[in-house]
PDB file of N, CA and C in Angstrom:
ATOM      1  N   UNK A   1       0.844  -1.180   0.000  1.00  0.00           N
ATOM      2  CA  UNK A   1       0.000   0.000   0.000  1.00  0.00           C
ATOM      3  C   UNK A   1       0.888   1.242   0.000  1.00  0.00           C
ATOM      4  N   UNK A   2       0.888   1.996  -0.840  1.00  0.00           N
ATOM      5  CA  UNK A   2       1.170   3.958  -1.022  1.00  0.00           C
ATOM      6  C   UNK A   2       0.858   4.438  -0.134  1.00  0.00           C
ATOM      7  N   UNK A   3       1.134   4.718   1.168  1.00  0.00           N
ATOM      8  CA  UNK A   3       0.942   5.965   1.884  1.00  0.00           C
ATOM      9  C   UNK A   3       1.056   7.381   1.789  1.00  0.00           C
ATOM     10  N   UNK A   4       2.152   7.397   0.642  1.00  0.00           N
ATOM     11  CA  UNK A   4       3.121   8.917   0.190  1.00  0.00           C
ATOM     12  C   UNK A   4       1.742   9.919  -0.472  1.00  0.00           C
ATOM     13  N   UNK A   5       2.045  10.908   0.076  1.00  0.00           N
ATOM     14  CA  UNK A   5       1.388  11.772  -0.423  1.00  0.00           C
ATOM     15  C   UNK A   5       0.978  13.576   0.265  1.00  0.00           C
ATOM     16  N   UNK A   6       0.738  14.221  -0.489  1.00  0.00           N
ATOM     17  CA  UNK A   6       0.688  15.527   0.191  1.00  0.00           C
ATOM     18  C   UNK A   6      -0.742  15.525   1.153  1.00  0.00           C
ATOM     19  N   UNK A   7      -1.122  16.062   2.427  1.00  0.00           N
ATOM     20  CA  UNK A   7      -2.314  16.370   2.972  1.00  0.00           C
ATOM     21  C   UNK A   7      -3.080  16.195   2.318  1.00  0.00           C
ATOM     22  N   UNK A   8      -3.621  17.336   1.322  1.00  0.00           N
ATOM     23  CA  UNK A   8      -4.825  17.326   0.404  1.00  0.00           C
ATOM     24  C   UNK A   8      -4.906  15.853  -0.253  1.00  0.00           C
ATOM     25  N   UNK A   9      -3.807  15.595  -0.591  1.00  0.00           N
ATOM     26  CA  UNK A   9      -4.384  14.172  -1.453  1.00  0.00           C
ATOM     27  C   UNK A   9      -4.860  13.325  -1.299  1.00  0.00           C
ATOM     28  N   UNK A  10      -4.112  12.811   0.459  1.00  0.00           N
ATOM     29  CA  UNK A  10      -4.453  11.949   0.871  1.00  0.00           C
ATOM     30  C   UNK A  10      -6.079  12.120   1.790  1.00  0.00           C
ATOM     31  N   UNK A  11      -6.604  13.520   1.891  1.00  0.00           N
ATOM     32  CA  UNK A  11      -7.464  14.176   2.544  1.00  0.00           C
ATOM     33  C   UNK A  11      -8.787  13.482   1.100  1.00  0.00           C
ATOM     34  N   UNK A  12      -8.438  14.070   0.173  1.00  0.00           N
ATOM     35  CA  UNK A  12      -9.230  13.827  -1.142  1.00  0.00           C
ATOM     36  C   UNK A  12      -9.907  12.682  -1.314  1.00  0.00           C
ATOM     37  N   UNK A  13      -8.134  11.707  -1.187  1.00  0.00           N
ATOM     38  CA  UNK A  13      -8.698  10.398  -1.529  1.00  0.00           C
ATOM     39  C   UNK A  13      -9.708   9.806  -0.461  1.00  0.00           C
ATOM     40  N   UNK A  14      -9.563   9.963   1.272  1.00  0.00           N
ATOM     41  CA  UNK A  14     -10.677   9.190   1.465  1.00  0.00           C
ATOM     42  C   UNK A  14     -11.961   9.922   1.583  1.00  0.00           C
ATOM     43  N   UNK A  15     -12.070  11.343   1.181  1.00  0.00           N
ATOM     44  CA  UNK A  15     -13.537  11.836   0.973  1.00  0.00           C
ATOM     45  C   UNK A  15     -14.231  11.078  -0.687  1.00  0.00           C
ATOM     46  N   UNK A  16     -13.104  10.650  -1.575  1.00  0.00           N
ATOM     47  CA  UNK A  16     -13.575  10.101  -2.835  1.00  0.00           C
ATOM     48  C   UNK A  16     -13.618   8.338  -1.904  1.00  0.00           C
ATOM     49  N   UNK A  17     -13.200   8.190  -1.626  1.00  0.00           N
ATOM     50  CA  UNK A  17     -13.902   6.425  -0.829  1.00  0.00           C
ATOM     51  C   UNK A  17     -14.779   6.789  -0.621  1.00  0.00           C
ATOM     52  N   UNK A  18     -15.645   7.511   0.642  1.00  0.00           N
ATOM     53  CA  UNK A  18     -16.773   8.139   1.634  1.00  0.00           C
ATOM     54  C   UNK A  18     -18.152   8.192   0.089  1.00  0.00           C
ATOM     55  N   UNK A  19     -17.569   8.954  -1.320  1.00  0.00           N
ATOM     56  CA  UNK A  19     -18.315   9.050  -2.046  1.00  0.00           C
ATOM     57  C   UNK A  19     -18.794   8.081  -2.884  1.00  0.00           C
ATOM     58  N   UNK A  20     -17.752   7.043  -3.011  1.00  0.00           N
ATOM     59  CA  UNK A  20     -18.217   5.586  -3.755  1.00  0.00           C
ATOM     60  C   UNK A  20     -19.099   4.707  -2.761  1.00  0.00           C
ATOM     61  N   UNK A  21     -18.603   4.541  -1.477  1.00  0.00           N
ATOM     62  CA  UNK A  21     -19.290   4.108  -0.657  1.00  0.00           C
ATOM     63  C   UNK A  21     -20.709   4.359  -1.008  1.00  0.00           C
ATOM     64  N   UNK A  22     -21.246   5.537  -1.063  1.00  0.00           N
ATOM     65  CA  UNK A  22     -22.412   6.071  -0.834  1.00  0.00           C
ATOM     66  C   UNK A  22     -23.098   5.932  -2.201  1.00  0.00           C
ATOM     67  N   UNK A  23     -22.344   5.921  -3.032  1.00  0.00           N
ATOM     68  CA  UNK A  23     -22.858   5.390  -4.631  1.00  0.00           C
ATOM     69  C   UNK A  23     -23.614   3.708  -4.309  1.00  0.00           C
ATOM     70  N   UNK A  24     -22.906   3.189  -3.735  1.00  0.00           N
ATOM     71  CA  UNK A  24     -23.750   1.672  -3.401  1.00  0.00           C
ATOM     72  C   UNK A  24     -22.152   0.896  -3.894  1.00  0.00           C
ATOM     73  N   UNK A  25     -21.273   1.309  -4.221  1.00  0.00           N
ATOM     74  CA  UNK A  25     -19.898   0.255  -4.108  1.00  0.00           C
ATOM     75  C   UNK A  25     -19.606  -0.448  -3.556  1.00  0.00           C
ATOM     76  N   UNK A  26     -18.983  -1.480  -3.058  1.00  0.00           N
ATOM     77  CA  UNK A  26     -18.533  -2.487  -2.163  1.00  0.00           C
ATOM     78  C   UNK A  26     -17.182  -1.999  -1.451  1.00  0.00           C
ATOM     79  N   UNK A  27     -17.326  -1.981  -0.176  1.00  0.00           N
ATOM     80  CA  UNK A  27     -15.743  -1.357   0.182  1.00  0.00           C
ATOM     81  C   UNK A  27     -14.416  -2.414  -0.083  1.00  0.00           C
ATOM     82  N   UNK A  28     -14.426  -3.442  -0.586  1.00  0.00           N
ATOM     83  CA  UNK A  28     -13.187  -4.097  -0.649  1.00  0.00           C
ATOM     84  C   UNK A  28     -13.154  -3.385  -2.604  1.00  0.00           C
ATOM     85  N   UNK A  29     -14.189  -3.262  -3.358  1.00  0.00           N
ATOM     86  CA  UNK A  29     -13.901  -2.674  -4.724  1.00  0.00           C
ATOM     87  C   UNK A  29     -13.271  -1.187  -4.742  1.00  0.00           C
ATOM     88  N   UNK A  30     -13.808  -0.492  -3.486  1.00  0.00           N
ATOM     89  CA  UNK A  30     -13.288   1.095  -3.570  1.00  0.00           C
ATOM     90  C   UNK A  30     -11.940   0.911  -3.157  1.00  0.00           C
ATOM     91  N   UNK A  31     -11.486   0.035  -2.303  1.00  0.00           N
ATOM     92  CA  UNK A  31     -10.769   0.274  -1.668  1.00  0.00           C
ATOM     93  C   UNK A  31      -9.297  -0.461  -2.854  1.00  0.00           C
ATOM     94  N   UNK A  32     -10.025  -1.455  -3.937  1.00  0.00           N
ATOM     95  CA  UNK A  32      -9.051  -1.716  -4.843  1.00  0.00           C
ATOM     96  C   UNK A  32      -8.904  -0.453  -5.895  1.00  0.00           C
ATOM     97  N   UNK A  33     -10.185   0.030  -6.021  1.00  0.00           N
ATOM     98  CA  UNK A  33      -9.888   1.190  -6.992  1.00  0.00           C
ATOM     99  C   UNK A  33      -9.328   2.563  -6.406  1.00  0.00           C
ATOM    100  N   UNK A  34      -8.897   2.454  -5.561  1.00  0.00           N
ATOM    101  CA  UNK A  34      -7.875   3.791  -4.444  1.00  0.00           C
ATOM    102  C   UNK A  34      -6.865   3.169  -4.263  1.00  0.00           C
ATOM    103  N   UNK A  35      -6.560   2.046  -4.231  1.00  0.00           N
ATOM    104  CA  UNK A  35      -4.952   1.218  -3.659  1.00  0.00           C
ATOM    105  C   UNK A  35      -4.876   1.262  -2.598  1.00  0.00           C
ATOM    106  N   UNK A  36      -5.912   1.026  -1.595  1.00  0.00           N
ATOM    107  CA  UNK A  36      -5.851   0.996  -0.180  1.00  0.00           C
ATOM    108  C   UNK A  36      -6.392  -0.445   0.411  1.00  0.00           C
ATOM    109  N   UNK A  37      -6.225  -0.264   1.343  1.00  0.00           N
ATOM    110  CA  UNK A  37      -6.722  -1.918   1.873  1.00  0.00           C
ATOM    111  C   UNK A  37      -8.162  -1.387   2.344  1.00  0.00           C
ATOM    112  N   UNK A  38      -8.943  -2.769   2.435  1.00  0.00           N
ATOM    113  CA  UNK A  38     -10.509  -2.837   2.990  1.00  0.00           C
ATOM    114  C   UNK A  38     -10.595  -2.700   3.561  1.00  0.00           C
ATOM    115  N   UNK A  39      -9.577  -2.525   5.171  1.00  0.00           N
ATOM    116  CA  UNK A  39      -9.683  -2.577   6.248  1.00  0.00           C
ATOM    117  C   UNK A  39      -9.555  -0.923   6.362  1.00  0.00           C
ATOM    118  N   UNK A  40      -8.896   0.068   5.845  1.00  0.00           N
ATOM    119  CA  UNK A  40      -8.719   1.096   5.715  1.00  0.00           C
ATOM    120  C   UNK A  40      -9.592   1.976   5.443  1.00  0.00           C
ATOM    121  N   UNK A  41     -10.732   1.138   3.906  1.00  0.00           N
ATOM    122  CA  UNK A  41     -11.746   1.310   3.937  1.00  0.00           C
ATOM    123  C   UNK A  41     -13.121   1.715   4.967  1.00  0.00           C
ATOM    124  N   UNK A  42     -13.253   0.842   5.845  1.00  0.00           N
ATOM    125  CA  UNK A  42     -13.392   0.721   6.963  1.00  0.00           C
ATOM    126  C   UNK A  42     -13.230   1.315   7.873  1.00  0.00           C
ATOM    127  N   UNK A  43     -12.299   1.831   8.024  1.00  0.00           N
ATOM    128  CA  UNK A  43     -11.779   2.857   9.583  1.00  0.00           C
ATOM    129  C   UNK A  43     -12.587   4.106   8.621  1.00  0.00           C
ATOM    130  N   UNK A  44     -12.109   4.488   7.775  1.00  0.00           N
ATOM    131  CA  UNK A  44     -12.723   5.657   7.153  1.00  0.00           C
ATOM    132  C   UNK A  44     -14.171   6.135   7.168  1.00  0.00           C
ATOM    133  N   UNK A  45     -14.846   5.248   6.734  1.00  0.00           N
ATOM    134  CA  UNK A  45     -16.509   4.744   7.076  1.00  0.00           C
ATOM    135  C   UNK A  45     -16.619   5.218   8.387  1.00  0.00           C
ATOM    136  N   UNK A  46     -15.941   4.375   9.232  1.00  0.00           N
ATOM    137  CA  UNK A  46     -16.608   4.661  11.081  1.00  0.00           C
ATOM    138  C   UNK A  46     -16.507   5.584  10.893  1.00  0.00           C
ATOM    139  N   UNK A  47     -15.211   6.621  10.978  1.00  0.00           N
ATOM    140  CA  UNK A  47     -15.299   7.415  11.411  1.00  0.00           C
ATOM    141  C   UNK A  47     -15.839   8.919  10.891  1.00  0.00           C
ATOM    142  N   UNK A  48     -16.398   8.721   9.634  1.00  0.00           N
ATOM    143  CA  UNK A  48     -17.494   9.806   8.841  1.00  0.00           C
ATOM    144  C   UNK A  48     -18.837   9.082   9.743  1.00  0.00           C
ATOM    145  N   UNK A  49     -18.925   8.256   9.982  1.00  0.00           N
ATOM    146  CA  UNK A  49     -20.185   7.843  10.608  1.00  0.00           C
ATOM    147  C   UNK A  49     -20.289   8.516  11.789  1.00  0.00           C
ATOM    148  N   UNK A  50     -19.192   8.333  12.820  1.00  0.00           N
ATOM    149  CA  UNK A  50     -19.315   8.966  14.134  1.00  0.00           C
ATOM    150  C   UNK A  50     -19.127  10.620  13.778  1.00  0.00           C
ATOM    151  N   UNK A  51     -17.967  11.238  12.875  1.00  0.00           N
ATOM    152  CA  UNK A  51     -17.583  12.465  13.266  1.00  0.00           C
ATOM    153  C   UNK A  51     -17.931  13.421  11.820  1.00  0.00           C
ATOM    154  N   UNK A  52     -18.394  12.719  11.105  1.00  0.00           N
ATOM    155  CA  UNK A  52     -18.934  13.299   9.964  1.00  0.00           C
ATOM    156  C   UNK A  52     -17.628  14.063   9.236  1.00  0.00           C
ATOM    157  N   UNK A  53     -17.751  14.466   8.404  1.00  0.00           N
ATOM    158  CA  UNK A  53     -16.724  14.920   6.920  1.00  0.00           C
ATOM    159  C   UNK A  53     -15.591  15.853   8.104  1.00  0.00           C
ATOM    160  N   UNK A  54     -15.715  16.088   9.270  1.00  0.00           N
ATOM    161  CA  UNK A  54     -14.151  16.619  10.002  1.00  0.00           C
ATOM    162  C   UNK A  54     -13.532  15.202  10.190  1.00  0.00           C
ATOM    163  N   UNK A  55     -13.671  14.507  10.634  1.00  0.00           N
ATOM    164  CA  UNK A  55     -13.065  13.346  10.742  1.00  0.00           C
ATOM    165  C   UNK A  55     -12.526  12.879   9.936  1.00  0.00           C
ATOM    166  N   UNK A  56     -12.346  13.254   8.258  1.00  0.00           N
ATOM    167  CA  UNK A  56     -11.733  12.326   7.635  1.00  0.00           C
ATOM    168  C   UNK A  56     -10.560  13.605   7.033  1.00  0.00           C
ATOM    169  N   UNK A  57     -10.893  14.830   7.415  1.00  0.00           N
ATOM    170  CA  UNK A  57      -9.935  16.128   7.388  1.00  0.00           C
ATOM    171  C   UNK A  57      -8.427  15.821   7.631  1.00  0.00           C
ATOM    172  N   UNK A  58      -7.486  16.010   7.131  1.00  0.00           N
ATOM    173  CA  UNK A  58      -6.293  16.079   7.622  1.00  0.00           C
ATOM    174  C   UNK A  58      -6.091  16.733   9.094  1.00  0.00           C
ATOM    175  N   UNK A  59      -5.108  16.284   9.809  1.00  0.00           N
ATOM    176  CA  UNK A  59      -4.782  17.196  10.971  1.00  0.00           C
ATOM    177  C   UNK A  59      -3.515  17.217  10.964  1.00  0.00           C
ATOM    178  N   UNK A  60      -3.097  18.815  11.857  1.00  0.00           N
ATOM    179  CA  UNK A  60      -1.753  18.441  12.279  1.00  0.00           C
ATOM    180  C   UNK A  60      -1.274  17.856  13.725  1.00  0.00           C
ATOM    181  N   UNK A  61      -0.575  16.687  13.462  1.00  0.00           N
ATOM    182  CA  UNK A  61       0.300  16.142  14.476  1.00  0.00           C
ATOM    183  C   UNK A  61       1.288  17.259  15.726  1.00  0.00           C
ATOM    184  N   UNK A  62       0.715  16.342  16.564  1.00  0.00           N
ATOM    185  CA  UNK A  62       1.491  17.865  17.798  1.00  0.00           C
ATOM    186  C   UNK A  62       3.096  17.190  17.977  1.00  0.00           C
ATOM    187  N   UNK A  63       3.249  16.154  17.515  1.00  0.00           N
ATOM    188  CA  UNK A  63       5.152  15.307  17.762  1.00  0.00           C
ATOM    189  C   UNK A  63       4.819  14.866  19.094  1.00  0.00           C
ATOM    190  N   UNK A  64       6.201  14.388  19.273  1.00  0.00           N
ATOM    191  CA  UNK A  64       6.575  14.566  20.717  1.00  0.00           C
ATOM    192  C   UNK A  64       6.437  15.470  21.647  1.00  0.00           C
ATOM    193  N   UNK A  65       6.210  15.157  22.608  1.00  0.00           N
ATOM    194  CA  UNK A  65       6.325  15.813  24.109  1.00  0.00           C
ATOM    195  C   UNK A  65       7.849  16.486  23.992  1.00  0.00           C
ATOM    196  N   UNK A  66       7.845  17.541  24.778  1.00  0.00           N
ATOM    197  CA  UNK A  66       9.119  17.974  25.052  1.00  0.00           C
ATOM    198  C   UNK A  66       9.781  17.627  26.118  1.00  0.00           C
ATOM    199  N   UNK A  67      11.146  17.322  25.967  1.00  0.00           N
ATOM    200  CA  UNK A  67      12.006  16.947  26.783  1.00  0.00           C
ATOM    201  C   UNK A  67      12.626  17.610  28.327  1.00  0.00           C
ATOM    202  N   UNK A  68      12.685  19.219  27.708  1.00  0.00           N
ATOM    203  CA  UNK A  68      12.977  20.374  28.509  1.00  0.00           C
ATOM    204  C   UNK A  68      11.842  20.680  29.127  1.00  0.00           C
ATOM    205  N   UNK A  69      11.753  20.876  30.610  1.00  0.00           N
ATOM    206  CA  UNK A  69      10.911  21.919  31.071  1.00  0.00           C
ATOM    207  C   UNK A  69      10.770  23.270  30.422  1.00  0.00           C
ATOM    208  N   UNK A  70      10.303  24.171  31.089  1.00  0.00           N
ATOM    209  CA  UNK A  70      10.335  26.174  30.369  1.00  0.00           C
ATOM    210  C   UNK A  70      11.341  26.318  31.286  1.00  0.00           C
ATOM    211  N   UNK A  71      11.370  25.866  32.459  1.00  0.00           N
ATOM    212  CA  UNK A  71      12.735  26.190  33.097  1.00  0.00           C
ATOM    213  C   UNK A  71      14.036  25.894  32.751  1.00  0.00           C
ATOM    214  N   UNK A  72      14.578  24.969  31.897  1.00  0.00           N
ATOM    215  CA  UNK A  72      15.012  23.894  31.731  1.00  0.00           C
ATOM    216  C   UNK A  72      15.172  24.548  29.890  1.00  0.00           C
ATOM    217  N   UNK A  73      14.607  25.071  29.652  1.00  0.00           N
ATOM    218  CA  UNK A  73      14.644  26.055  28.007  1.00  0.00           C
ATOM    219  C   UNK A  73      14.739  27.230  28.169  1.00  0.00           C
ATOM    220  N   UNK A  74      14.534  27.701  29.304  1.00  0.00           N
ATOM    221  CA  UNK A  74      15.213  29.368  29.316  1.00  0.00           C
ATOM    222  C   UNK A  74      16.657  29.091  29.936  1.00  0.00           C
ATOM    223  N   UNK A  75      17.101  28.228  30.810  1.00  0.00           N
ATOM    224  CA  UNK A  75      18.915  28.035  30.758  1.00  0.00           C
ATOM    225  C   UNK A  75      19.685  28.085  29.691  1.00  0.00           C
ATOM    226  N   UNK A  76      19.205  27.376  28.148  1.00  0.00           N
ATOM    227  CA  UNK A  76      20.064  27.245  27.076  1.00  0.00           C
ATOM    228  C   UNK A  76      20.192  28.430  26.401  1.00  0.00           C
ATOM    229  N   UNK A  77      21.189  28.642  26.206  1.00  0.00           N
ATOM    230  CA  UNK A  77      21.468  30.403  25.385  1.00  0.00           C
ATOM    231  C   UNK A  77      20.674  30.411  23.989  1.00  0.00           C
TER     232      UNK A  77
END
């Protein structure tokens, strides 16, 4: 499976799953005609089901926790 891709695209592609779905498609067929797995299929579904079209939105990742306290980051020059 392709994971690579910019936000939007990958944002695109599973609002275009969400839309075959709803055409009456089979999710193991959408999910061959996107190059994704069925199971992927799937998570996507729930979660337009529970959180509706924000849920399948890109987000940004917060990383890691920081290591330094603020105390501990105002010592370093």
């Amino acid at each position: 499976m392709e994971r690579r891709g910019i936000k939007q695209e990958l944002e695109a592609r599973r609002f275009r799953a969400i839309a075959l779905l709803g055409d009456g498609i089979k999710a193991c067929e959408v999910a061959r005609m996107l190059g994704v797995t069925a199971g992927a299929i799937s998570q996507w579904n729930s979660v337009h089901e529970a959180e509706g079209s924000d849920g399948l939105r890109s987000r940004q990742h917060p990383g890691p926790a920081p290591k330094l306290s603020e105390e501990q980051k105002a010592q370093v020059p």
